[in-house]
C-alpha atoms as a PDB file:
ATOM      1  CA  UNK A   1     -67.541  27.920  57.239  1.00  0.00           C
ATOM      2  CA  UNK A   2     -68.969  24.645  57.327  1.00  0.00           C
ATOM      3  CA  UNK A   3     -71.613  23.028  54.480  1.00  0.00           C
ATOM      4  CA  UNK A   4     -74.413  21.031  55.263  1.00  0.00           C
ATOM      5  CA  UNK A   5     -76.740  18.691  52.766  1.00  0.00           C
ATOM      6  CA  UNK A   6     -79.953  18.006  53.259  1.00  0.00           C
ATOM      7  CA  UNK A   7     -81.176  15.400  51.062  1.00  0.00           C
ATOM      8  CA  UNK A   8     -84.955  13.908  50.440  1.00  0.00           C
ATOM      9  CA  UNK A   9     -87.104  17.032  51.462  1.00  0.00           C
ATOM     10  CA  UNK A  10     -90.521  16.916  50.701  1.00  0.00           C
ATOM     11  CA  UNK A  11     -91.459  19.427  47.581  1.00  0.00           C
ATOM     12  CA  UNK A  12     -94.005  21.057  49.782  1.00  0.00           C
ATOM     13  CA  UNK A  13     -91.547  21.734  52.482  1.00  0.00           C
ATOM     14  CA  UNK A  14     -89.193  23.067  50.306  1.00  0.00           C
ATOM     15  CA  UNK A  15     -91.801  25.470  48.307  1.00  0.00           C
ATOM     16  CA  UNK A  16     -92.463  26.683  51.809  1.00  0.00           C
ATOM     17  CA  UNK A  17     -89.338  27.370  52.086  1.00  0.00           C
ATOM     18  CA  UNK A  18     -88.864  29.104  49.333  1.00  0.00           C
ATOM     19  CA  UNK A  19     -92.045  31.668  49.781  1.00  0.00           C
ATOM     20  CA  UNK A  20     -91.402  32.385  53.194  1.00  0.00           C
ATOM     21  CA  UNK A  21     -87.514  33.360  51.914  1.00  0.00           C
ATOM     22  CA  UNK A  22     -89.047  35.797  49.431  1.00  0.00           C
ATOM     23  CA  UNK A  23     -91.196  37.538  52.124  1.00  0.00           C
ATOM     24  CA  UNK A  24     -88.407  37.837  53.919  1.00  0.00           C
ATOM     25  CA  UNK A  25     -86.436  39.340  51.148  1.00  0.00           C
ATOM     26  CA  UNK A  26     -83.694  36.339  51.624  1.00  0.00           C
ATOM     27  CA  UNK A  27     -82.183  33.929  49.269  1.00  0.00           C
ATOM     28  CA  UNK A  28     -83.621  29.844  50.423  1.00  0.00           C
ATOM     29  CA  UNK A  29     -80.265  29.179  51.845  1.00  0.00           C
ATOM     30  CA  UNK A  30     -80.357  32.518  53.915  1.00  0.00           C
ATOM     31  CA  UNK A  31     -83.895  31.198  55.184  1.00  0.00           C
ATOM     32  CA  UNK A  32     -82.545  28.149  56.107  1.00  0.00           C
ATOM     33  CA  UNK A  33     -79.004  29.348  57.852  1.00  0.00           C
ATOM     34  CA  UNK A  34     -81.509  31.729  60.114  1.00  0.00           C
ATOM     35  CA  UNK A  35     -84.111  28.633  60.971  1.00  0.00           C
ATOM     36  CA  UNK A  36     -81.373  26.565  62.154  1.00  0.00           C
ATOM     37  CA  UNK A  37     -79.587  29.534  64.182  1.00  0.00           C
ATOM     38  CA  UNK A  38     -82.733  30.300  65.855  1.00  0.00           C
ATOM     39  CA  UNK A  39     -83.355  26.383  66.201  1.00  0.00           C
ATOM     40  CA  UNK A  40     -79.943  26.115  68.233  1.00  0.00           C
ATOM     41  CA  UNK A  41     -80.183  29.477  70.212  1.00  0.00           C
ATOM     42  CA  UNK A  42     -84.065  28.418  71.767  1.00  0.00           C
ATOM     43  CA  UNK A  43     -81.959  24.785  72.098  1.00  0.00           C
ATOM     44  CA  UNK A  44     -79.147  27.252  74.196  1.00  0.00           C
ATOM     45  CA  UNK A  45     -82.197  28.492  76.284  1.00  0.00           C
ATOM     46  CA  UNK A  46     -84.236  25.684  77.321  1.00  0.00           C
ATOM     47  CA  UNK A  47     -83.672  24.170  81.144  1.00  0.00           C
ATOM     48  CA  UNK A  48     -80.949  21.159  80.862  1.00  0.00           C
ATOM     49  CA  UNK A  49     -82.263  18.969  83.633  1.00  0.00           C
ATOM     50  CA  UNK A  50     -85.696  18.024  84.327  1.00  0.00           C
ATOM     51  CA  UNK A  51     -88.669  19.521  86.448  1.00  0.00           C
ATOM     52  CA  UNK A  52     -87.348  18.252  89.727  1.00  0.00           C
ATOM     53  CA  UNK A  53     -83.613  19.884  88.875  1.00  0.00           C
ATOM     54  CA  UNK A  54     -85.808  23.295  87.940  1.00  0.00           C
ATOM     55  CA  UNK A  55     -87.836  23.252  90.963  1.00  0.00           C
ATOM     56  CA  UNK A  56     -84.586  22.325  93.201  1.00  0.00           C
ATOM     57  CA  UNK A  57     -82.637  25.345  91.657  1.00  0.00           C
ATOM     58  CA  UNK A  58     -85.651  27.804  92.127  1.00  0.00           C
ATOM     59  CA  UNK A  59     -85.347  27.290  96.011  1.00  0.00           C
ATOM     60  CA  UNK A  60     -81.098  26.821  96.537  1.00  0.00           C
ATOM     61  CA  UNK A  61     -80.958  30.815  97.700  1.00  0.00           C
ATOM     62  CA  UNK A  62     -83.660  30.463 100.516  1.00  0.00           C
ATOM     63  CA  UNK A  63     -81.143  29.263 102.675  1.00  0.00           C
ATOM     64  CA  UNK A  64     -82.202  25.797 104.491  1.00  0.00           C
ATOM     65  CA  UNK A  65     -80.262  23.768 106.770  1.00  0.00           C
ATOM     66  CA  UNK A  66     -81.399  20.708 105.703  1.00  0.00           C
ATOM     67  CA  UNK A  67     -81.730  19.294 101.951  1.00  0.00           C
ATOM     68  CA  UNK A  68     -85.325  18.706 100.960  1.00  0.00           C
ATOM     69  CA  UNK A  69     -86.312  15.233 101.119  1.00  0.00           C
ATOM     70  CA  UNK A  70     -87.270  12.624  97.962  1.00  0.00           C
ATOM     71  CA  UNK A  71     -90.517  12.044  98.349  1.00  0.00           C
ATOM     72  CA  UNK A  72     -89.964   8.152  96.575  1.00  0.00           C
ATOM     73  CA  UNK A  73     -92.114   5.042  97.874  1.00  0.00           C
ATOM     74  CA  UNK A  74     -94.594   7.415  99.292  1.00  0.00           C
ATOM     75  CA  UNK A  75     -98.200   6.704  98.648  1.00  0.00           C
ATOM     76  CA  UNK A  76     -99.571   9.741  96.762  1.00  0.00           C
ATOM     77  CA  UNK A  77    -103.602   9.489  96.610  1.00  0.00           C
ATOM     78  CA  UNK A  78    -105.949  12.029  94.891  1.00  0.00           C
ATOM     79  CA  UNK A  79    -107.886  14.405  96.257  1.00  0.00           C
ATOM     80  CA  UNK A  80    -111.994  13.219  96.110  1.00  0.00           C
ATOM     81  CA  UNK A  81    -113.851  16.280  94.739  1.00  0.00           C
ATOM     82  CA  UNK A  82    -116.967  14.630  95.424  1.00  0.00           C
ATOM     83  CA  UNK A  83    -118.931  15.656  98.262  1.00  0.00           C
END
C-alpha cells in the first residue's frame, strides 16, 4: 500500500480530526483513509462533462432523426414579468 504526508494542517483541523475518529471508534489515520475513499468514490459518481453533455445524454434513447441544433449567436431575451 501506498503512504501519503500531509504536512502544515491547521491544529484545529487536525483536533477535528481526531474527535470525530474517536466517535467513530477509529484510530486518526483510519478517519482519514475513509474521508479520502469516500472523497474519490462521490469524485467516481459525479457527471464528467458539463450540463449541455448531461442534458444531450438524457434525450440520445428518444430516437430523433435529426441531431438537436446549437442554439449559439442566437439572441436570448428575458421574459418581462411586468404587466
Amino acid at each position: 500500500m501506498a503512504q501519503l504526508v500531509v504536512r502544515n494542517i491547521e491544529n484545529g483541523v487536525k483536533a477535528r480530526l481526531q474527535r470525530r475518529a474517536r466517535r467513530n471508534g477509529r484510530s486518526m489515520e483510519e478517519e482519514v483513509r475513509d474521508i479520502l475513499r469516500a472523497a474519490v468514490q462521490a469524485e467516481k459518481n459525479a457527471p464528467a462533462g458539463g450540463l449541455g453533455t448531461e442534458l444531450s445524454a438524457l434525450f440520445a434513447d428518444i430516437g430523433l432523426d435529426e441531431p438537436i441544433q446549437e442554439l449559439r449567436g442566437f439572441q436570448i431575451d428575458p421574459p418581462d414579468f411586468e404587466e
